[in-house]
C-alpha atoms as a PDB file:
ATOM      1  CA  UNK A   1     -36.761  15.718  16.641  1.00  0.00           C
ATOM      2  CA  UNK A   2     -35.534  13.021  19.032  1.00  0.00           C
ATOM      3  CA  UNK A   3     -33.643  12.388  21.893  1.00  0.00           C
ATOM      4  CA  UNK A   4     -29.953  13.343  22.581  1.00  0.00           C
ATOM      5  CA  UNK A   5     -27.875  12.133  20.174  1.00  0.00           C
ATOM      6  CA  UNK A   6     -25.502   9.142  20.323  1.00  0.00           C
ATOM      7  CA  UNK A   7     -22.479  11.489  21.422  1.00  0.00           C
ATOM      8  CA  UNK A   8     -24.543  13.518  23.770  1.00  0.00           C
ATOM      9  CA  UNK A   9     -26.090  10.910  25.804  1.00  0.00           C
ATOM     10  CA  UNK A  10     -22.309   9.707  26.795  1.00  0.00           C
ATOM     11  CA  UNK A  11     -20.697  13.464  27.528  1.00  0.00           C
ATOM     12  CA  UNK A  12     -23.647  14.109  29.587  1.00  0.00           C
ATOM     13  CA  UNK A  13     -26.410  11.214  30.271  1.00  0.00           C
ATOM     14  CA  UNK A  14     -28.736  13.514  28.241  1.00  0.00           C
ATOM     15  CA  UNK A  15     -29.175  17.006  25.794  1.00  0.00           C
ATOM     16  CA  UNK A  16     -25.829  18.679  26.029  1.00  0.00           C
ATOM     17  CA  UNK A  17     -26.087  22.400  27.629  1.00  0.00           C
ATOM     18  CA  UNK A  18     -27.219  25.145  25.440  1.00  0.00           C
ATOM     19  CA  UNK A  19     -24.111  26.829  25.111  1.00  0.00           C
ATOM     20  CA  UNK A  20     -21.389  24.328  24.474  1.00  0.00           C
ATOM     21  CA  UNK A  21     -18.562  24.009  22.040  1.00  0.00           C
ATOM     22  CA  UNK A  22     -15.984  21.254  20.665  1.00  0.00           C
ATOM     23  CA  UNK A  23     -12.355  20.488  20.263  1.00  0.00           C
ATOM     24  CA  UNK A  24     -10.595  18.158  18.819  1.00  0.00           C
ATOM     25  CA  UNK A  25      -6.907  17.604  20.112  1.00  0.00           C
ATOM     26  CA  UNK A  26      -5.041  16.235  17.014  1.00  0.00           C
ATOM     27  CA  UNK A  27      -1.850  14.420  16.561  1.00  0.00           C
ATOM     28  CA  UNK A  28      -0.120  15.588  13.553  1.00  0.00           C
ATOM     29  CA  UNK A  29       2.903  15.086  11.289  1.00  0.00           C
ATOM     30  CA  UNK A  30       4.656  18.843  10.177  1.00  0.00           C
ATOM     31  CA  UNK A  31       7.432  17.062   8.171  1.00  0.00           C
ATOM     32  CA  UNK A  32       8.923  19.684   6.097  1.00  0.00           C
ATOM     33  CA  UNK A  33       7.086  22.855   6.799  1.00  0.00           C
ATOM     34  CA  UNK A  34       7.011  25.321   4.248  1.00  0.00           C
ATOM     35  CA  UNK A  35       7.453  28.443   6.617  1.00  0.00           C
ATOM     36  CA  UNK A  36       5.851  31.726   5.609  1.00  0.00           C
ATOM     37  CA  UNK A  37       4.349  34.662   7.009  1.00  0.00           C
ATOM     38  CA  UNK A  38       2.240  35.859   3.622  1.00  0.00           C
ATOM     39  CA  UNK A  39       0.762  32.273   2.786  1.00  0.00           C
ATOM     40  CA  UNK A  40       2.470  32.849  -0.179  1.00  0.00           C
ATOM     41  CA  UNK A  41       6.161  32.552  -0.389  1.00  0.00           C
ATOM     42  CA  UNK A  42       8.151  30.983   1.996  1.00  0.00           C
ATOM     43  CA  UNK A  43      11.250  32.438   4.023  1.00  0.00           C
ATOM     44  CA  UNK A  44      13.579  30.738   1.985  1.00  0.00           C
ATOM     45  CA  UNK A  45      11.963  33.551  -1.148  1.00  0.00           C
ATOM     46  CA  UNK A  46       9.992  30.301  -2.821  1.00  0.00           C
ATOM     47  CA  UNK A  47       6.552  29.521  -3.524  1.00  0.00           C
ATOM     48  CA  UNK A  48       4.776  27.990  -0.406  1.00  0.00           C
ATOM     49  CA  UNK A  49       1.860  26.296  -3.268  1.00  0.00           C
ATOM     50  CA  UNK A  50       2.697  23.952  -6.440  1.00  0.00           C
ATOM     51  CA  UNK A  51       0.206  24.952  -9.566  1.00  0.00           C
ATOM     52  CA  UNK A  52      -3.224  25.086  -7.589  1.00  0.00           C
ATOM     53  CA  UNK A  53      -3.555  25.713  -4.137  1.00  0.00           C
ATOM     54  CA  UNK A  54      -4.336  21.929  -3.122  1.00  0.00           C
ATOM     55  CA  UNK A  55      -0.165  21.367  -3.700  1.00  0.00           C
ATOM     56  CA  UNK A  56       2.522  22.540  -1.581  1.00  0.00           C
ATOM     57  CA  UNK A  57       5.690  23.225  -3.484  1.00  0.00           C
ATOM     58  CA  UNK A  58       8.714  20.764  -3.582  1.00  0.00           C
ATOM     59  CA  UNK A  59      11.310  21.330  -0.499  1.00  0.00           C
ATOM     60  CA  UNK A  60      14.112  22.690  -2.239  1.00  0.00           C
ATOM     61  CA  UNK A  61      17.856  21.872  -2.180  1.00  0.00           C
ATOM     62  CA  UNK A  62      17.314  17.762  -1.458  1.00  0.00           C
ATOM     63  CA  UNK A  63      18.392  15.370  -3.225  1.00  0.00           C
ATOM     64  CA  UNK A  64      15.153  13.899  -4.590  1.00  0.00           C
ATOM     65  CA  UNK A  65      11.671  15.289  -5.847  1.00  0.00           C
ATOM     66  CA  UNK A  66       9.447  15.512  -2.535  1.00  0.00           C
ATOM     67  CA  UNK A  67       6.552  18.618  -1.509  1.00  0.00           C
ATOM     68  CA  UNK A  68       6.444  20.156   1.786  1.00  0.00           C
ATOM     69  CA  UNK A  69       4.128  18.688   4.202  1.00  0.00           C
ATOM     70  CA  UNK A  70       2.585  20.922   6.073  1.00  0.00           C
ATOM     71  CA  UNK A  71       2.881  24.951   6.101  1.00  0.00           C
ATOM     72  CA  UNK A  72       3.491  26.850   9.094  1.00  0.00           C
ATOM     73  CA  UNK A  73       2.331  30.686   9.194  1.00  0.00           C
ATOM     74  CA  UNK A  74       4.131  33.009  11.511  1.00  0.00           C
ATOM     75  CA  UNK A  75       3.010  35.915  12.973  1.00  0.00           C
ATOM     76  CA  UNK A  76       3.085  38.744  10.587  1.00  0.00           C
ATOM     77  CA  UNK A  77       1.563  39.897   6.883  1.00  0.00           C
ATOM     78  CA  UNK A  78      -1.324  37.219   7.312  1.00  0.00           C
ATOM     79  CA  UNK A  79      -1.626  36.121  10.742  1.00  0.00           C
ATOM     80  CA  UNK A  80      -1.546  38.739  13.159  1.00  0.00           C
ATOM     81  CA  UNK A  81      -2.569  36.461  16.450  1.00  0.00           C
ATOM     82  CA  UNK A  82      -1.273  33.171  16.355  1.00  0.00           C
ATOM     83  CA  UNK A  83       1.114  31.041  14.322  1.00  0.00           C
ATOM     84  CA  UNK A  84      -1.010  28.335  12.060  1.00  0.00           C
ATOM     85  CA  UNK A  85      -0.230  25.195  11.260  1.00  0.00           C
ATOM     86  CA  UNK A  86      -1.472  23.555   8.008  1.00  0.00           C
ATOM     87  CA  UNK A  87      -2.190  20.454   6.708  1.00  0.00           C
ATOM     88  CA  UNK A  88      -3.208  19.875   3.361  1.00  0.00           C
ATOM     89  CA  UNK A  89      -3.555  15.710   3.810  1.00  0.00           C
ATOM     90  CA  UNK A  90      -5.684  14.294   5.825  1.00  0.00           C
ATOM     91  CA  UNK A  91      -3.519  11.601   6.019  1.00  0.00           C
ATOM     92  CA  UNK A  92      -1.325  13.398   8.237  1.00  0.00           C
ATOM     93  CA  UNK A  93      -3.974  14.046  11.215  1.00  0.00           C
ATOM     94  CA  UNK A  94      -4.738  11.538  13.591  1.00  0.00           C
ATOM     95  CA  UNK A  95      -7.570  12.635  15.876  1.00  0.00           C
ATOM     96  CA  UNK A  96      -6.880  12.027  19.644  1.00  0.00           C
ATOM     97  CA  UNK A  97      -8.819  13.478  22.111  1.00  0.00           C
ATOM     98  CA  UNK A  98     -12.578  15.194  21.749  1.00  0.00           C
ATOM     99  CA  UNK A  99     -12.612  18.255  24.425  1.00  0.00           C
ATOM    100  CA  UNK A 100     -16.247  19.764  25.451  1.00  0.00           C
END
């Protein structure tokens, strides 16, 4: 193998330490969540996913055809530790910040 990597030789001036791990700090549109605490349904009693589970569903009662944007699952059937925030378009993520 070589040297450090590209990435490593700036965090560090050499091999990272053994034991090290990543974060990236994101900047993110939410939109319309579709809210939900199954992954399945959403508060409002409709379905969180369109026909596959690539789709979210279209935000109901607007005036025009448009899916949610995200989905946000709160603590309780599926997620017993923290809320989760999803994003099913990369579009939406802007990477800002890498923390080691």
């Amino acid at each position: 193998a070589g040297g450090p990597s590209e990435l490593a030789q700036k965090l560090y001036g050499g091999p990272p330490p053994e034991e090290m791990c990543y974060v990236l700090v994101c900047r993110t549109v939410l939109g319309w969540p579709a809210v939900t605490r199954n992954g399945k349904q959403t508060d409002q009693r409709g379905s969180v996913w369109a026909t596959s589970k690539r789709e979210l569903a279209n935000v109901p009662g607007i005036p025009f055809v448009s899916p949610h944007t995200s989905q946000v699952v709160e603590l309780g059937q599926a997620v017993l530790r923290f809320r989760e925030f999803i994003l099913t378009h990369g579009n939406l993520v802007l990477p800002e910040y890498l923390v080691a």
